[in-house]
Protein backbone atom coordinates (compact mmCIF):
# COMPACT_ATOMS: atom_id res chain seq x y z
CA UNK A 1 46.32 76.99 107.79
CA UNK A 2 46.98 77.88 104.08
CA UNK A 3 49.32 80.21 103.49
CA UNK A 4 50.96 80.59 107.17
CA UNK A 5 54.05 81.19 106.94
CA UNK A 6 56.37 81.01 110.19
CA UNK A 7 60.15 81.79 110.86
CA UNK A 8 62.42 81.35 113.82
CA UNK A 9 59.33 80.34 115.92
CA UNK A 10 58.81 77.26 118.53
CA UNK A 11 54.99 75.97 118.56
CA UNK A 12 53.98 73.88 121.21
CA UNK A 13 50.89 71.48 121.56
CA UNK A 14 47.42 71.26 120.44
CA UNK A 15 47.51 74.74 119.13
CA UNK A 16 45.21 75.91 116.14
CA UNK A 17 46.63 78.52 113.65
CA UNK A 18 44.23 79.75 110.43
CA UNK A 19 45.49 80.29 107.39
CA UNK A 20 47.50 83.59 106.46
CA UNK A 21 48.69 83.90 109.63
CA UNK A 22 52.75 85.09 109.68
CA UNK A 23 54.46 84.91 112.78
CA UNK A 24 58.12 85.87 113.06
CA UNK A 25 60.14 85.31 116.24
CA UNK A 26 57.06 83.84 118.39
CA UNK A 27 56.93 81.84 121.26
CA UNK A 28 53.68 80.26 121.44
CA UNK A 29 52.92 78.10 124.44
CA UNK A 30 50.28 74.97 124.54
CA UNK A 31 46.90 74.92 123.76
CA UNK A 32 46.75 78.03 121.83
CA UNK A 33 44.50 79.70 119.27
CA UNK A 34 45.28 82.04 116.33
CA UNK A 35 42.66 83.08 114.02
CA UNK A 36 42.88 83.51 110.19
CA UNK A 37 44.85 86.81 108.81
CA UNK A 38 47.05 87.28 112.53
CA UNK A 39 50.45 88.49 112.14
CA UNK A 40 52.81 88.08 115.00
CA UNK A 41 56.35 89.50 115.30
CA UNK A 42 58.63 88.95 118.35
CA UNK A 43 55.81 88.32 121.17
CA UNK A 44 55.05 85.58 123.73
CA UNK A 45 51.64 83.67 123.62
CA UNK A 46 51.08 81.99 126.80
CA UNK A 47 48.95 78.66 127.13
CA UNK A 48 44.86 78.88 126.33
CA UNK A 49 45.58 82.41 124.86
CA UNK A 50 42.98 83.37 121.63
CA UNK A 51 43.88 85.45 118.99
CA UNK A 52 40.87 85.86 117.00
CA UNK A 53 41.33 87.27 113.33
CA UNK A 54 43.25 89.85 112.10
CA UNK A 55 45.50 90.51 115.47
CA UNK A 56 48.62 92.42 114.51
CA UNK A 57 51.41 92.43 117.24
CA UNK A 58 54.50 94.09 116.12
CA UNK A 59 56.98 93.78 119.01
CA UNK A 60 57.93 92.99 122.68
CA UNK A 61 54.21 91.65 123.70
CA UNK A 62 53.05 89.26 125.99
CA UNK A 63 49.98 87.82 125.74
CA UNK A 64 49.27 86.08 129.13
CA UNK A 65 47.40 82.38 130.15
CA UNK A 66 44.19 82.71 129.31
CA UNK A 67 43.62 86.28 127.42
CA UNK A 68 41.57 86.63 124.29
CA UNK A 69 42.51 89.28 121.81
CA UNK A 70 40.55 90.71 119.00
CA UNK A 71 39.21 90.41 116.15
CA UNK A 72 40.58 93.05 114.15
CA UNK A 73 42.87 94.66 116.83
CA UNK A 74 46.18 96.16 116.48
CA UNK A 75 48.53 95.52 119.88
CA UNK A 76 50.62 98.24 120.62
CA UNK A 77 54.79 97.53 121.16
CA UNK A 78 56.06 96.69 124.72
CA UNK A 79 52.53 95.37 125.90
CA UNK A 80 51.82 92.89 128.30
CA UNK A 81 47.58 90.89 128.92
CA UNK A 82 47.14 89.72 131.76
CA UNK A 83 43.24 87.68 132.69
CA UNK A 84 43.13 90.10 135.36
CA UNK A 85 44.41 92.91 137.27
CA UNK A 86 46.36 93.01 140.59
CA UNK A 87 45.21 95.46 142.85
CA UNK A 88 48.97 95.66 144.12
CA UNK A 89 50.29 96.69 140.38
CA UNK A 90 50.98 100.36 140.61
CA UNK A 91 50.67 99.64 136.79
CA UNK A 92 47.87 101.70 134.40
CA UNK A 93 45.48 98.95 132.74
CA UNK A 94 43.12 99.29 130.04
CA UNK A 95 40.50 97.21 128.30
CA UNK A 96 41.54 97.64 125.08
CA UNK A 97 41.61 94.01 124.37
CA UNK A 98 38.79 94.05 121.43
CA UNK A 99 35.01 93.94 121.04
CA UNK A 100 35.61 89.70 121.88
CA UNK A 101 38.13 89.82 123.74
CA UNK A 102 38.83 89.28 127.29
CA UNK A 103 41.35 90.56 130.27
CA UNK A 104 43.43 93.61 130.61
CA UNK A 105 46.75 95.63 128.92
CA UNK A 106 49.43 96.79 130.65
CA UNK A 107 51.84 99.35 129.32
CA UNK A 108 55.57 99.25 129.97
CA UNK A 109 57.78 101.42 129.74
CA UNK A 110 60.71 100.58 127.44
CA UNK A 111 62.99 103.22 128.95
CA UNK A 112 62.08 102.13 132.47
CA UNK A 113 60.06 99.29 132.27
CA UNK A 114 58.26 98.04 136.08
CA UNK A 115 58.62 94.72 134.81
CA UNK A 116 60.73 92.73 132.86
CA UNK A 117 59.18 92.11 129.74
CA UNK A 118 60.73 90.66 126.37
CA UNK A 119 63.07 92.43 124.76
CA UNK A 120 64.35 91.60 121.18
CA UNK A 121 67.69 93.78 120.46
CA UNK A 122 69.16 93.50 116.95
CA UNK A 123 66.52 90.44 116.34
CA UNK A 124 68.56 87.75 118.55
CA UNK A 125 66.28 86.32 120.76
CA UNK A 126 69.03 85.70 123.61
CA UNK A 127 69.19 88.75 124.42
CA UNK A 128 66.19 88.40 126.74
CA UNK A 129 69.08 87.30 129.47
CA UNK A 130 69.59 91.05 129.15
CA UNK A 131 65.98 91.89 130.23
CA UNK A 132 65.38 90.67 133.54
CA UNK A 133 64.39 93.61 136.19
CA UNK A 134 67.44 94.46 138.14
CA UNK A 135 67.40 95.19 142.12
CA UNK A 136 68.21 98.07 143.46
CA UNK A 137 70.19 96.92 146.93
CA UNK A 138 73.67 97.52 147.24
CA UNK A 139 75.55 94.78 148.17
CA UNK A 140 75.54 95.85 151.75
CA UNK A 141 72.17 94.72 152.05
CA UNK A 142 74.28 91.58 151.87
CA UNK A 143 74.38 91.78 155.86
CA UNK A 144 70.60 91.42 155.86
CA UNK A 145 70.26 87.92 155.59
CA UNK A 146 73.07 86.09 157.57
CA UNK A 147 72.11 82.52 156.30
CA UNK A 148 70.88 83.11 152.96
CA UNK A 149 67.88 81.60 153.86
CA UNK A 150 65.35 84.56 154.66
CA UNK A 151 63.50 83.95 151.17
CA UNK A 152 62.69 80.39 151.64
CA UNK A 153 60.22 82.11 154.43
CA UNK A 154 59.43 84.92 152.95
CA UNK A 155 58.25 83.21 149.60
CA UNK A 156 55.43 81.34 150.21
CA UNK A 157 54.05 78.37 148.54
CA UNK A 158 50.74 80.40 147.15
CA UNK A 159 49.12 78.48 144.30
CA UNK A 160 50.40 81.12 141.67
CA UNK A 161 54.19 79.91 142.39
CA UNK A 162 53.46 76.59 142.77
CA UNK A 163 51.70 76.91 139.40
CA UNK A 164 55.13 78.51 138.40
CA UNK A 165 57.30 76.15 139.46
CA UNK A 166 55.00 73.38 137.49
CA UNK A 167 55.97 75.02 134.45
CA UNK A 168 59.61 75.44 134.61
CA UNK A 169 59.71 71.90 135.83
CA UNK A 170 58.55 70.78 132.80
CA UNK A 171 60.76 73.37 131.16
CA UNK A 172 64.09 72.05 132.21
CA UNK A 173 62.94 68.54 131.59
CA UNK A 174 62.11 68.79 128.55
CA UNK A 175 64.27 71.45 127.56
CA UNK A 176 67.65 70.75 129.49
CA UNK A 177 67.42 67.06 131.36
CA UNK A 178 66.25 65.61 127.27
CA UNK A 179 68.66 67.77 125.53
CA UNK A 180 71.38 65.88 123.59
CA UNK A 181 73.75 68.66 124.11
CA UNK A 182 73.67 71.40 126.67
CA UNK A 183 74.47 74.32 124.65
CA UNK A 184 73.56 78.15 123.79
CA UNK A 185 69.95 77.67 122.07
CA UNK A 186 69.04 75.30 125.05
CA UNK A 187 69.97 78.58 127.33
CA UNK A 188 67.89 80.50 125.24
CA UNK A 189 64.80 78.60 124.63
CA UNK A 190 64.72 78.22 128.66
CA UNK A 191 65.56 81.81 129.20
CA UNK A 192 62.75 82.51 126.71
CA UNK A 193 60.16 80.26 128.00
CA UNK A 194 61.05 80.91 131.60
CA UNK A 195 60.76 84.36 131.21
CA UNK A 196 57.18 84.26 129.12
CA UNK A 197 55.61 82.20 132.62
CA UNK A 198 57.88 84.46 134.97
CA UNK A 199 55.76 87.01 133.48
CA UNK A 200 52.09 85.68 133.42
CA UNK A 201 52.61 84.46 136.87
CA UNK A 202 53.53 87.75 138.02
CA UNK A 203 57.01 85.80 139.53
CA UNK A 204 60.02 87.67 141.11
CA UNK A 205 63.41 87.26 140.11
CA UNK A 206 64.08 85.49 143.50
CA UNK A 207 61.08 82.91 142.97
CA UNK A 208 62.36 82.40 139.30
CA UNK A 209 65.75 81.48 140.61
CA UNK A 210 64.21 79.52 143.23
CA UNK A 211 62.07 77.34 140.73
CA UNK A 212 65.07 77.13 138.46
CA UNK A 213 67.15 75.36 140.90
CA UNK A 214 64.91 73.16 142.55
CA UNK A 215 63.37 72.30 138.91
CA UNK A 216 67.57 71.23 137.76
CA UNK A 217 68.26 69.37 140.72
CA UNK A 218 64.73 67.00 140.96
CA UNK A 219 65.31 66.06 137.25
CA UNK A 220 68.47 64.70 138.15
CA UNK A 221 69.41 64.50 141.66
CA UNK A 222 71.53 61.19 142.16
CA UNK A 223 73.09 62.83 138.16
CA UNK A 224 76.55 64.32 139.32
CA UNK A 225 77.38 65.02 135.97
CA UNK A 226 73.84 66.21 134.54
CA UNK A 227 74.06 69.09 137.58
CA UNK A 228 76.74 70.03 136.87
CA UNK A 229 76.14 70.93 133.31
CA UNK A 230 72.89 71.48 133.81
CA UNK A 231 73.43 74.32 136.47
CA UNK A 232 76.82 75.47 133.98
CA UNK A 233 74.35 75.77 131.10
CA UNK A 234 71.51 77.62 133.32
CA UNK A 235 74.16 80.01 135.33
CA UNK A 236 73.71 83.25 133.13
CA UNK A 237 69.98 82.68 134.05
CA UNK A 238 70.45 82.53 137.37
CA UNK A 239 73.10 85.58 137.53
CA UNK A 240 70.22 87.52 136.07
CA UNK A 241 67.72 87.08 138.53
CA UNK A 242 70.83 87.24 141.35
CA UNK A 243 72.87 90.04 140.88
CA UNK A 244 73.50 91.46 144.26
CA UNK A 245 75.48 89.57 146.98
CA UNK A 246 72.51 89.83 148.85
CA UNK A 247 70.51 87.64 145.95
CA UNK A 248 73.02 85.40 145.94
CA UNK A 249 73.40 84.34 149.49
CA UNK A 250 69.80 83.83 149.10
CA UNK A 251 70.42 81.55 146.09
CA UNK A 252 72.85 79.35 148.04
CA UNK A 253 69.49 78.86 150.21
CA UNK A 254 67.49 77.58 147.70
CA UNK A 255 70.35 74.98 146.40
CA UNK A 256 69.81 73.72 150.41
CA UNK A 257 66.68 73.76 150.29
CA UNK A 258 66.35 71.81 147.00
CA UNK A 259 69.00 68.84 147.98
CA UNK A 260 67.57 68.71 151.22
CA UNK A 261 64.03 67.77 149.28
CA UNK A 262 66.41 65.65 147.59
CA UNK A 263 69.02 63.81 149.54
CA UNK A 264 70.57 62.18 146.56
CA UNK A 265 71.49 65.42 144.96
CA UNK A 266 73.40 66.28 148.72
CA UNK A 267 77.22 65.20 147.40
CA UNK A 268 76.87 67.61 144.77
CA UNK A 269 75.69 70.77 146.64
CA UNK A 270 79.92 71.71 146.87
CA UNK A 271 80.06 70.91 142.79
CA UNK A 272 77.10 73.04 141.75
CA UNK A 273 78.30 75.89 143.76
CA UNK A 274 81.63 75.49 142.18
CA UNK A 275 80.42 75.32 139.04
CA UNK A 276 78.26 78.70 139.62
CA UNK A 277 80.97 80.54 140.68
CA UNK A 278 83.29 79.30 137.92
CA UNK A 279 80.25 80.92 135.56
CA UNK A 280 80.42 84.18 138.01
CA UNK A 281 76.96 83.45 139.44
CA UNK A 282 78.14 83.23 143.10
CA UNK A 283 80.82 85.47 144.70
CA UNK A 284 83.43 83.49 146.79
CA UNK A 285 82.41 85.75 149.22
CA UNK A 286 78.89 84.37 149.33
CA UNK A 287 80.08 81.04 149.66
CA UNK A 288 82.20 82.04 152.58
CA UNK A 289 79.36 83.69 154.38
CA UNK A 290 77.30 80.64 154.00
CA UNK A 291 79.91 78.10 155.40
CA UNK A 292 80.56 80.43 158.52
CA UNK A 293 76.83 80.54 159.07
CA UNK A 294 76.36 76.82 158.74
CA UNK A 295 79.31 76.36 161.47
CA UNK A 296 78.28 74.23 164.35
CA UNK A 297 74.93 72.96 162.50
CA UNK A 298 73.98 69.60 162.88
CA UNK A 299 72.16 67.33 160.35
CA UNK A 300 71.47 68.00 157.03
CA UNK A 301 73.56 71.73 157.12
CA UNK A 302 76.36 70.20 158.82
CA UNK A 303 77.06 67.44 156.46
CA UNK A 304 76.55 70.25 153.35
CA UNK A 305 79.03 72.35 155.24
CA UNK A 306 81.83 69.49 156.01
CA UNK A 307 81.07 68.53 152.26
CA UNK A 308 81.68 71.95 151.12
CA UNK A 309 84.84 72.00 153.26
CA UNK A 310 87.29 70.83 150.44
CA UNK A 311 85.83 73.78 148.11
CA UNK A 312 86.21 76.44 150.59
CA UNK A 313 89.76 75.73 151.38
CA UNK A 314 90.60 75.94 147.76
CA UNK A 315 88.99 79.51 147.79
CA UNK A 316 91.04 80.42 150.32
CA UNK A 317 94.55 78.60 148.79
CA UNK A 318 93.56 80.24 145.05
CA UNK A 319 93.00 83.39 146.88
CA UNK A 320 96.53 83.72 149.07
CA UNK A 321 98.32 83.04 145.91
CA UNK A 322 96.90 85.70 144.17
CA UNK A 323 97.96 87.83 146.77
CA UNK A 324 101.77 86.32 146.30
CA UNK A 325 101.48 86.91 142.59
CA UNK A 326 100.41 90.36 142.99
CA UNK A 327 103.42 91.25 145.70
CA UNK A 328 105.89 89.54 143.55
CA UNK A 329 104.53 92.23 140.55
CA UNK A 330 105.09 94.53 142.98
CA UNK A 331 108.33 94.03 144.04
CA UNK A 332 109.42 93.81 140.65
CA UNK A 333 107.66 97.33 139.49
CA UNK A 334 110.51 98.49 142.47
């Protein structure tokens, strides 16, 4: 519209913006509306969202799928619209969405937020790495899941992730498989957009790992090279959402599970989980734990495991001359 004016903000399709509407470090998704006289700074508009006129959202908001705001509304900081409520939220909602508008606001705390929302600090938008909701387990829980493969039962294939998963699909095809050069603002823009549908699905940081992978490895999977810097690119993403050893056994399950969907990707299971731990996404200790689970396993497992063979004994080689180096220090400190 006439004089719009819009800085370090990505538009995507068939969306309708008035005229002397201002948004400033935006992320609006497809198919969305924003009236005449809006002004947007640092917020997430997810696809089929409305903004009627004169909506003013000053920072860290996410406007979910669906939700119409306004007119003449004023969004408080760190809020998040959903369409509708979860009974299991032990969230406070509100209707303060405006006299046309339509679904619910949730407040989060900015000290301790429930969820992870976005969060802008010093204006760079890749700090939203920083943002995801950290678990609590200590890495002991590590001992809970001796396989790593307890999640791919536990998460089921409801209609909200598979929705989910639809979307970061066509995230990392567009924004990773299509990308000249894998680099920093690739990271981000996934990060950002990732973390905008994480939240209007209502996703966990497990299923958001767990789309991330298999989404990397069926746009390539016969693409040695492409997974490799595809998963290099994406691993400060995935360390985010896996931060205990616990979350990462589990994300050396959903790398099986994903080649096994895929059985071209299978020769590079070893090199992605290489490359992850070379980006300190995976502890060696994780992919130890794995290999002496998958010991004696037949099929698919046992082929991953002889493939990841070579890798493993280089763990162990690096990590026995470590422990030279460091007696050699110490025989010289005496």
């Amino acid at each position: 519209g006439k004089a719009t004016r819009i800085s370090n903000s990505v538009i995507g399709r068939n969306c309708v913006i008035g005229a002397d509407v201002e948004l400033e470090d935006v992320f609006v998704w497809d198919n969305v509306t924003i009236g005449n006289g809006c002004k947007l700074k640092k917020a997430i508009i997810a696809s089929g969202a409305v903004l009627k006129d004169n909506v003013e959202i000053v920072n860290d908001v996410i406007v979910g799928h669906e939700v119409v705001l306004g007119p003449d509304l004023s969004v408080p900081s760190h809020s998040r619209y959903v369409i509708q409520m979860d009974e299991d939220d032990d969230v406070q909602f509100d209707q303060e969405v405006g006299r046309e508008g339509k679904g619910f606001r949730m407040d989060v705390d900015n000290e301790n937020p429930d969820y992870d929302y976005l969060i802008w600090e010093n204006g760079d938008p890749e700090s939203i790495l920083e943002s995801g909701s950290e678990e609590s387990q200590d890495d002991d829980d590590d001992d809970d899941d001796e396989d790593g493969l307890q999640t791919q039962e536990s998460l089921q294939e409801t209609d909200p992730y598979n929705a989910f998963y639809d979307e970061v699909l066509d995230v990392v095809r567009e924004r990773v498989r299509l990308a000249k050069t894998l680099n920093k603002e690739v990271l981000s823009n996934v990060a950002l957009e990732v973390t905008g549908s994480r939240s209007a699905h209502h996703m966990s940081p497990e299923e958001s790992a767990r789309a991330i992978c298999h989404a990397i490895i069926a746009t390539g999977p016969g693409d040695l090279d492409y997974l490799k810097k595809a998963f290099a690119c994406l691993a400060s993403i995935l360390s985010n959402y896996c931060k205990s050893l616990a979350l990462q056994s589990e994300l050396i399950g959903y790398l099986e599970e994903a080649v096994m969907q895929h059985p071209q990707a299978q020769g590079a299971f070893p090199h992605i989980l290489h490359v992850l731990y070379n980006n300190d996404a995976l502890e060696e200790s994780c992919i130890h734990k794995w290999y002496k689970a998958a010991e004696g396993a037949s099929g698919v497992r046992g082929a991953l495991r002889d493939r990841t063979s070579a890798l493993v004994k280089w763990l162990l080689e690096a990590e026995e001359e470590d422990s030279e180096e460091d007696e050699d220090d110490d025989s010289e400190e005496e």
